[in-house]
PDB file of N, CA and C in Angstrom:
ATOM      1  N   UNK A   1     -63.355  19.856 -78.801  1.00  0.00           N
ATOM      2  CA  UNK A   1     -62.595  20.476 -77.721  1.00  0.00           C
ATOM      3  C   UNK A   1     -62.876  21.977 -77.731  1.00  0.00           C
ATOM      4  N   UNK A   2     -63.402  22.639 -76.559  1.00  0.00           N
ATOM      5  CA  UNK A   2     -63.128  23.697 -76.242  1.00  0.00           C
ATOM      6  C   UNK A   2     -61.788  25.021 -76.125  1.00  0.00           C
ATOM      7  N   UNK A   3     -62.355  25.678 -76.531  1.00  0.00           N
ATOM      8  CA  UNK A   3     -61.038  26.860 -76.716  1.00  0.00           C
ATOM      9  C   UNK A   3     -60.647  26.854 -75.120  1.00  0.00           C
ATOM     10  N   UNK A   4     -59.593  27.316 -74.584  1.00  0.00           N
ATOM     11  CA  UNK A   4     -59.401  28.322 -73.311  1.00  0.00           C
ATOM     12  C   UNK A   4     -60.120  29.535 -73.127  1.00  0.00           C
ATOM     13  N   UNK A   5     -60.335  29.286 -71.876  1.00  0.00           N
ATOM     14  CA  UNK A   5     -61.169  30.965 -71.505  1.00  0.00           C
ATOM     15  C   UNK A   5     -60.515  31.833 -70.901  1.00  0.00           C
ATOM     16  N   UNK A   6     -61.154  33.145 -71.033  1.00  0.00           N
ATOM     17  CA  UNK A   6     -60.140  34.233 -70.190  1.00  0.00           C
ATOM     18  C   UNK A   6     -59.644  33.953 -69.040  1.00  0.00           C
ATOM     19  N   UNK A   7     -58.928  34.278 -68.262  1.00  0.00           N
ATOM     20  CA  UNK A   7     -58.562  34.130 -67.050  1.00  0.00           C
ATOM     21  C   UNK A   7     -58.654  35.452 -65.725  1.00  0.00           C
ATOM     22  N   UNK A   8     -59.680  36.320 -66.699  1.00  0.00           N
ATOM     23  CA  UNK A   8     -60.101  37.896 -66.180  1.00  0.00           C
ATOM     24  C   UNK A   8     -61.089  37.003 -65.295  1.00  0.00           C
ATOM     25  N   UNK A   9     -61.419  38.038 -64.204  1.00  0.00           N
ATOM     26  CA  UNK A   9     -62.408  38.385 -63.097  1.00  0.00           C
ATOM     27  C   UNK A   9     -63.468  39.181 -63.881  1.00  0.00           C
ATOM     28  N   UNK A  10     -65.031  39.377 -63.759  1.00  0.00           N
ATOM     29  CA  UNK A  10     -65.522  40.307 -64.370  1.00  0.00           C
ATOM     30  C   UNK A  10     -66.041  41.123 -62.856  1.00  0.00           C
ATOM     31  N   UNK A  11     -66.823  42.313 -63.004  1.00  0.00           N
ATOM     32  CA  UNK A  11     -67.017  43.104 -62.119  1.00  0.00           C
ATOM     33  C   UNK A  11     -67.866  42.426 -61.246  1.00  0.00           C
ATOM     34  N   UNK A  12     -68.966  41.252 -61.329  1.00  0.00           N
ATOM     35  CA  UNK A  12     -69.732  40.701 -60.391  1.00  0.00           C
ATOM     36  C   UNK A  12     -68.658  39.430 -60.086  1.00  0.00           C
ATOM     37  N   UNK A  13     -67.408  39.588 -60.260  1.00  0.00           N
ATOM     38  CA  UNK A  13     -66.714  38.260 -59.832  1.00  0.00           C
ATOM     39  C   UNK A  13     -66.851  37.259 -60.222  1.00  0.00           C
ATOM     40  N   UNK A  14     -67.128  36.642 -61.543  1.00  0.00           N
ATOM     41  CA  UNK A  14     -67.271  35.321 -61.751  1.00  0.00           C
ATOM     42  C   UNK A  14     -66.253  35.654 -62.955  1.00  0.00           C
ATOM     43  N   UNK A  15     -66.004  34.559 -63.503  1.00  0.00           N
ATOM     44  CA  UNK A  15     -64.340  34.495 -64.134  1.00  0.00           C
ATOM     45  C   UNK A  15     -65.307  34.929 -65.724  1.00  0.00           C
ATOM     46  N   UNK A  16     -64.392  35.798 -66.818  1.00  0.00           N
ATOM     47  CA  UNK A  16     -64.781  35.592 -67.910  1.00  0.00           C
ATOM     48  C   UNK A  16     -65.179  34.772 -68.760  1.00  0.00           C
ATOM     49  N   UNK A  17     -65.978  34.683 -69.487  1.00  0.00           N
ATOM     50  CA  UNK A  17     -66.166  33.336 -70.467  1.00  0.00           C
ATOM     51  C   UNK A  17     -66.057  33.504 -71.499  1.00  0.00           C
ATOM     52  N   UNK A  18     -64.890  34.728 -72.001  1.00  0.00           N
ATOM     53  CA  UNK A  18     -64.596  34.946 -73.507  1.00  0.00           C
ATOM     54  C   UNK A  18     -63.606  34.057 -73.331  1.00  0.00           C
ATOM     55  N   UNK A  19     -63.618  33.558 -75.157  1.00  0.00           N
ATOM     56  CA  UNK A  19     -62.197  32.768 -75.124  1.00  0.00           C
ATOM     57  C   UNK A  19     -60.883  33.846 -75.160  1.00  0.00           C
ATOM     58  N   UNK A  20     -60.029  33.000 -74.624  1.00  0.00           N
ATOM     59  CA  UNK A  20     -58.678  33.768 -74.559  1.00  0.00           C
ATOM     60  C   UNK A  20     -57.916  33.810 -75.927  1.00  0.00           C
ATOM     61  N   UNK A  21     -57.169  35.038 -76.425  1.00  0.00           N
ATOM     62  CA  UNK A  21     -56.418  34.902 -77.731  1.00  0.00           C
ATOM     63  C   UNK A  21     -55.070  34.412 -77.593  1.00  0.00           C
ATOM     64  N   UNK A  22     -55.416  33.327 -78.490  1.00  0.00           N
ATOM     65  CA  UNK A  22     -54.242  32.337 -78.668  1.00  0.00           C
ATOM     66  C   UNK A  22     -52.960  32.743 -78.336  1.00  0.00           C
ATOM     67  N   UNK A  23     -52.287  31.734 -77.611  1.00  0.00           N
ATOM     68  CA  UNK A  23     -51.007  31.778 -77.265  1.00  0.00           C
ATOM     69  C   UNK A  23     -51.345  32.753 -76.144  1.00  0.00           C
ATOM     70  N   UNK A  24     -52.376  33.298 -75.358  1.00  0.00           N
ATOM     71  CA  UNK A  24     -52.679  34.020 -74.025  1.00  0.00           C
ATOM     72  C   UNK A  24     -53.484  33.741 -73.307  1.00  0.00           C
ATOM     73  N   UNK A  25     -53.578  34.421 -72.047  1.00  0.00           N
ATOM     74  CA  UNK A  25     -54.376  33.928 -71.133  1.00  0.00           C
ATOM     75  C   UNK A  25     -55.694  34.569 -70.830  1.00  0.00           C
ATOM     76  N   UNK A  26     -55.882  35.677 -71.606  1.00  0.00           N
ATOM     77  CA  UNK A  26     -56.273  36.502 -71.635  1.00  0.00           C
ATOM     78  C   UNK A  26     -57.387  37.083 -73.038  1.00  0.00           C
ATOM     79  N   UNK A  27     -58.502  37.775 -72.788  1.00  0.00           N
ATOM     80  CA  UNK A  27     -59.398  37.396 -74.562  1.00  0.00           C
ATOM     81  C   UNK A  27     -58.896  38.657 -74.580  1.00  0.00           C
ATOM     82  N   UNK A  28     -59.406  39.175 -75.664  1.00  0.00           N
ATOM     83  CA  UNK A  28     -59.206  39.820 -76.232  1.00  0.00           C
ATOM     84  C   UNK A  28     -59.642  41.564 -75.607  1.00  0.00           C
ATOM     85  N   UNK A  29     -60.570  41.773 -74.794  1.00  0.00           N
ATOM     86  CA  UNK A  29     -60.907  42.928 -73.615  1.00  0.00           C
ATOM     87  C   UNK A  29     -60.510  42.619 -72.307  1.00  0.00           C
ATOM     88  N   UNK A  30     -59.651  41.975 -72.312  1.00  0.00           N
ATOM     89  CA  UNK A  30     -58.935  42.135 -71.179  1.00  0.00           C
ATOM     90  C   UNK A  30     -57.410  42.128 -71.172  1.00  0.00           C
ATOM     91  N   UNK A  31     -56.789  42.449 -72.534  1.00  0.00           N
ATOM     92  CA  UNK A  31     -55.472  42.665 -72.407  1.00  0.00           C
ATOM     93  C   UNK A  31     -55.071  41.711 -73.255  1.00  0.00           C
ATOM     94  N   UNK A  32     -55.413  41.146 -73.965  1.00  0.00           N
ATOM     95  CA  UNK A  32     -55.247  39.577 -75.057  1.00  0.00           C
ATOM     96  C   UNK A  32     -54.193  40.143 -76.141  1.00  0.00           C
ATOM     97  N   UNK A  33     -55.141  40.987 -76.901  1.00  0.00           N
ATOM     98  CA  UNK A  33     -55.152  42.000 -78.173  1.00  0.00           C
ATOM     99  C   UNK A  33     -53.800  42.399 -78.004  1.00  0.00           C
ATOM    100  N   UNK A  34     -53.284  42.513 -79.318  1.00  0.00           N
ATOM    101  CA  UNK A  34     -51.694  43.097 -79.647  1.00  0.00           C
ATOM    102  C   UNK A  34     -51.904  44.662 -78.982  1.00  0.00           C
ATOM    103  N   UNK A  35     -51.337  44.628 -78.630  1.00  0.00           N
ATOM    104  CA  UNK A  35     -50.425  46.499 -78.623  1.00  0.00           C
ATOM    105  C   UNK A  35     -51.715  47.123 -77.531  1.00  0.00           C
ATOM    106  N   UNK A  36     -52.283  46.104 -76.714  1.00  0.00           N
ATOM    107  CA  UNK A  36     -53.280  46.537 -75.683  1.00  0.00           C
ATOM    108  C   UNK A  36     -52.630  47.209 -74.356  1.00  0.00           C
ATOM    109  N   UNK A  37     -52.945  47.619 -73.562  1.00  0.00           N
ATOM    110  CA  UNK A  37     -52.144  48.680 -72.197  1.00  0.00           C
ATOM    111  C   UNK A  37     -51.764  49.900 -72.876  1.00  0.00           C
ATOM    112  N   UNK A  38     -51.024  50.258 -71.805  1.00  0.00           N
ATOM    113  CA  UNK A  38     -50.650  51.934 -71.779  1.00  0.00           C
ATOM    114  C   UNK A  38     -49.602  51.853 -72.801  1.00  0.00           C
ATOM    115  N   UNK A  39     -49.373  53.033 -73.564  1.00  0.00           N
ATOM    116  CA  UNK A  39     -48.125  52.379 -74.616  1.00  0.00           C
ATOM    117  C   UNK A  39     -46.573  52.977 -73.650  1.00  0.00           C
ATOM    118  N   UNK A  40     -45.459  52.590 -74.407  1.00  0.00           N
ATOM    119  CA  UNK A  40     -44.402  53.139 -73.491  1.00  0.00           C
ATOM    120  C   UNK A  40     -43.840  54.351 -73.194  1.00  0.00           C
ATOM    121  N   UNK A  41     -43.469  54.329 -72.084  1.00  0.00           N
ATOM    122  CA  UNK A  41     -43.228  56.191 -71.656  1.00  0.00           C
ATOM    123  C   UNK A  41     -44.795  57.195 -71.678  1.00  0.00           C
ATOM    124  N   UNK A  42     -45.511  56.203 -71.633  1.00  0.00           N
ATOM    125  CA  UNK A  42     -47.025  57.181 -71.539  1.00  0.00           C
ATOM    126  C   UNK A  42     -46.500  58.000 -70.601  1.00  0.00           C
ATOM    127  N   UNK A  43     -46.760  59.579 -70.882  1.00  0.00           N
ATOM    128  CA  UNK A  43     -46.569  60.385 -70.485  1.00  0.00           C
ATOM    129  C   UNK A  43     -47.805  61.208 -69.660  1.00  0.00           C
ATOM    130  N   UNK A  44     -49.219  60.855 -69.365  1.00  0.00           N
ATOM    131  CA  UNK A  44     -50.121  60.772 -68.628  1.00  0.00           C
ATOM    132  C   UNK A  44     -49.607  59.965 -67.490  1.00  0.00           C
ATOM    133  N   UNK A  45     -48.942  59.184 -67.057  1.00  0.00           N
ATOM    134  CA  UNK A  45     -48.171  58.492 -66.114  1.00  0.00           C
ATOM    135  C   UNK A  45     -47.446  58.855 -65.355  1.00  0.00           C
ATOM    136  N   UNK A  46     -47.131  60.269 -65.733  1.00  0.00           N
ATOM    137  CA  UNK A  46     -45.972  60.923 -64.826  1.00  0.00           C
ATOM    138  C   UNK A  46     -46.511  61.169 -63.525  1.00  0.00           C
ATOM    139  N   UNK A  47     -45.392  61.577 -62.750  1.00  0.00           N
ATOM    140  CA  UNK A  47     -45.781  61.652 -61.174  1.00  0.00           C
ATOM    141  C   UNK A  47     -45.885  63.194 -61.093  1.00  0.00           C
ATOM    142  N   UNK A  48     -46.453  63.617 -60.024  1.00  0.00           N
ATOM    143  CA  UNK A  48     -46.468  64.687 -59.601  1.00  0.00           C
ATOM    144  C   UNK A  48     -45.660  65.437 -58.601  1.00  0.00           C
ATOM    145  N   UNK A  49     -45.141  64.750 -58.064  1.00  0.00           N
ATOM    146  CA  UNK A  49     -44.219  65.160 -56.782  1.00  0.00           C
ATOM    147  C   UNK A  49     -44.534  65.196 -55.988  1.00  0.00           C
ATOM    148  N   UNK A  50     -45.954  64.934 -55.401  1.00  0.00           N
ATOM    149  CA  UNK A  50     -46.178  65.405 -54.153  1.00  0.00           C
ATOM    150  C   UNK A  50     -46.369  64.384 -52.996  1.00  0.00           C
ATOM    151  N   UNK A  51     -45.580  63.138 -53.077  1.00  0.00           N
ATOM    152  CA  UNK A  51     -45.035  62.065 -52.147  1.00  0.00           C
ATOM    153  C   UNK A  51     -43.956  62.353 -52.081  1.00  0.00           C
ATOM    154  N   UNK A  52     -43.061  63.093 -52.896  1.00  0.00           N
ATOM    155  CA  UNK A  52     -41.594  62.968 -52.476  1.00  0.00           C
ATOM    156  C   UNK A  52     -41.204  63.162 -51.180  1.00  0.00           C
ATOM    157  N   UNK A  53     -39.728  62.589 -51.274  1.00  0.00           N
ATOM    158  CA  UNK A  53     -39.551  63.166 -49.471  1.00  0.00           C
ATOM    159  C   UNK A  53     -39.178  64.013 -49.100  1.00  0.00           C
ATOM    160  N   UNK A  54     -39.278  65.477 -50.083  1.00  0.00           N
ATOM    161  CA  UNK A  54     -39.101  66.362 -49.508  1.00  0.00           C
ATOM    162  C   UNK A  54     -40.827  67.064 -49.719  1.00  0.00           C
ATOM    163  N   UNK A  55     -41.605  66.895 -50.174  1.00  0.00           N
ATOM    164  CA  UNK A  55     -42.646  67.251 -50.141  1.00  0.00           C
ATOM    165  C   UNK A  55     -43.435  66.684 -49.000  1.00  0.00           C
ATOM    166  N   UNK A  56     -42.975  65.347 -48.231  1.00  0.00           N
ATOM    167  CA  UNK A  56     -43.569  65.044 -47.103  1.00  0.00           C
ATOM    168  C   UNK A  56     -42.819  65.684 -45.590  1.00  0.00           C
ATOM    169  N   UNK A  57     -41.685  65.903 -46.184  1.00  0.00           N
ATOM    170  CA  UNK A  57     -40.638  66.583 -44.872  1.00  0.00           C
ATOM    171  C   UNK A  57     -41.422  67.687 -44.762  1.00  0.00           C
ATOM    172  N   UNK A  58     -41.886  68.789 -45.527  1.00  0.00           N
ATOM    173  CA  UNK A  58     -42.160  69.963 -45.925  1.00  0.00           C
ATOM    174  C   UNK A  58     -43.809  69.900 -45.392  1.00  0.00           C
ATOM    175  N   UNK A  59     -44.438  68.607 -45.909  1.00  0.00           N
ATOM    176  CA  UNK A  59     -45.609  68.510 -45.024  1.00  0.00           C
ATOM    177  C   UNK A  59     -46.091  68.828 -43.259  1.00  0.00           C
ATOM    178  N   UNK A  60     -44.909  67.941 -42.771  1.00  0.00           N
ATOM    179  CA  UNK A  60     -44.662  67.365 -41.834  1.00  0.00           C
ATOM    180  C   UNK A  60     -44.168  68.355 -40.932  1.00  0.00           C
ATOM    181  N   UNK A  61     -43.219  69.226 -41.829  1.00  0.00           N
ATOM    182  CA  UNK A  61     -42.897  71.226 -40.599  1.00  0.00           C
ATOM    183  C   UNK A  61     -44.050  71.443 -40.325  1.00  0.00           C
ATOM    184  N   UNK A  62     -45.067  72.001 -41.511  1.00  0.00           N
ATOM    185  CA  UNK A  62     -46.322  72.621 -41.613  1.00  0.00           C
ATOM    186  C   UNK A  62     -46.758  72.147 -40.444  1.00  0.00           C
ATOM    187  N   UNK A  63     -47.442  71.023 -40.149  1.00  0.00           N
ATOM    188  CA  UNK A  63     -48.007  70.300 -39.572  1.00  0.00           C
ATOM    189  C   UNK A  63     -47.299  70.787 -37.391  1.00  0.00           C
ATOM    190  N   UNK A  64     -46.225  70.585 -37.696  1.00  0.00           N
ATOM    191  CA  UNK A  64     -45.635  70.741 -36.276  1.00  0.00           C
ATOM    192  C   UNK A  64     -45.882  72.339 -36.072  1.00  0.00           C
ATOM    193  N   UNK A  65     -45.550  72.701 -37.094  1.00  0.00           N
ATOM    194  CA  UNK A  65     -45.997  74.776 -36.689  1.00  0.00           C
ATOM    195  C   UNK A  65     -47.161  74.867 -36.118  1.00  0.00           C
ATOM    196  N   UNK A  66     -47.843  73.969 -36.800  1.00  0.00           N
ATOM    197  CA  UNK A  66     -49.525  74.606 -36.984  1.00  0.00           C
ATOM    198  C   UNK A  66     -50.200  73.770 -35.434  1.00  0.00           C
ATOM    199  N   UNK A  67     -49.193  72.453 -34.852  1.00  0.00           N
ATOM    200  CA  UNK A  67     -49.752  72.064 -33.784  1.00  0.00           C
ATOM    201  C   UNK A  67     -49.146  72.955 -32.382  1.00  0.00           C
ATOM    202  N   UNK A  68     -48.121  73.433 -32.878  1.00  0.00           N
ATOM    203  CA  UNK A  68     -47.650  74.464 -31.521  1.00  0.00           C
ATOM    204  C   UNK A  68     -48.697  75.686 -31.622  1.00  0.00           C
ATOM    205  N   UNK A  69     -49.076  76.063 -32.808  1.00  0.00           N
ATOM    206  CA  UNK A  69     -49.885  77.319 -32.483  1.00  0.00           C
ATOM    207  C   UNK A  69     -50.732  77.168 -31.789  1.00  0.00           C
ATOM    208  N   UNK A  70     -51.547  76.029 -32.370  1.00  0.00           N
ATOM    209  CA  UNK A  70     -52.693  75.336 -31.739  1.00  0.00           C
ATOM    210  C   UNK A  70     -52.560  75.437 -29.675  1.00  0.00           C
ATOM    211  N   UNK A  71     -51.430  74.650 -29.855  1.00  0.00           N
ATOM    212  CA  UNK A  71     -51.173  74.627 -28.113  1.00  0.00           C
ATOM    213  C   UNK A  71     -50.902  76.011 -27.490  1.00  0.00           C
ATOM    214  N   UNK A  72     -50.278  76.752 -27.969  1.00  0.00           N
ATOM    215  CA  UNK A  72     -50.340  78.046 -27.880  1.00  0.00           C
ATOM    216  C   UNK A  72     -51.302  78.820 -27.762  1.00  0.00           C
ATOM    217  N   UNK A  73     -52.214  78.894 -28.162  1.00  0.00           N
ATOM    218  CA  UNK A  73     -53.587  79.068 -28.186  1.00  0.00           C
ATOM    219  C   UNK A  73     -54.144  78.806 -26.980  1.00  0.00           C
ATOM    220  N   UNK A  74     -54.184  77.304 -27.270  1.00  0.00           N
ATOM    221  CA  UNK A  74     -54.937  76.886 -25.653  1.00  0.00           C
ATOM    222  C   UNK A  74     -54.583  77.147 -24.717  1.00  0.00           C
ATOM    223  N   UNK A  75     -53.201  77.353 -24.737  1.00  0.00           N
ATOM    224  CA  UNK A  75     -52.421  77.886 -22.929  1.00  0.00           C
ATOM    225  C   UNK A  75     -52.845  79.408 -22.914  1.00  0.00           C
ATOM    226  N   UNK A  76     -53.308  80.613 -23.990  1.00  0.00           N
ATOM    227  CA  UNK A  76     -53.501  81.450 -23.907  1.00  0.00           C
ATOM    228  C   UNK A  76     -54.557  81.795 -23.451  1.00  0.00           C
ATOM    229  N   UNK A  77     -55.917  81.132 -23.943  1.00  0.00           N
ATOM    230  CA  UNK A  77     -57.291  81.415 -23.549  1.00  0.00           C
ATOM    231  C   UNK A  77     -57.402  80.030 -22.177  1.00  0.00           C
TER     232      UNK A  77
END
């Protein structure tokens, strides 16, 4: 009997053919392995702010100023 195989995709799309580590679905380079992923509170993870909704409100003035000038403009010349 055959082991189980990964259940990863590889980059040309055909399914992995490492076996998976026991009790997973998964081998061992693709997330199988103990204590594999980001660890917790990774702090490289943090957000930046600049979706918030006040950073898009704040976008979004800019944007209306800068299209009246624009029209402003054109009614001038």
């Amino acid at each position: 009997m055959t082991s189980p195989r990964c259940g990863a995709a590889t980059r040309s799309g055909t399914a992995c053919r490492a076996p998976a580590v026991q009790g997973k679905t998964r081998c061992r380079m693709h997330g199988g392995a103990r204590r594999s992923g980001a660890p917790r509170g990774n702090q490289n993870a943090r957000t930046h702010g600049e979706f918030t909704r006040d950073a898009a409100a704040e976008r979004r003035q800019v944007r209306d100023v800068l299209e009246d000038a624009r029209k402003l403009l054109r009614e001038l010349s």
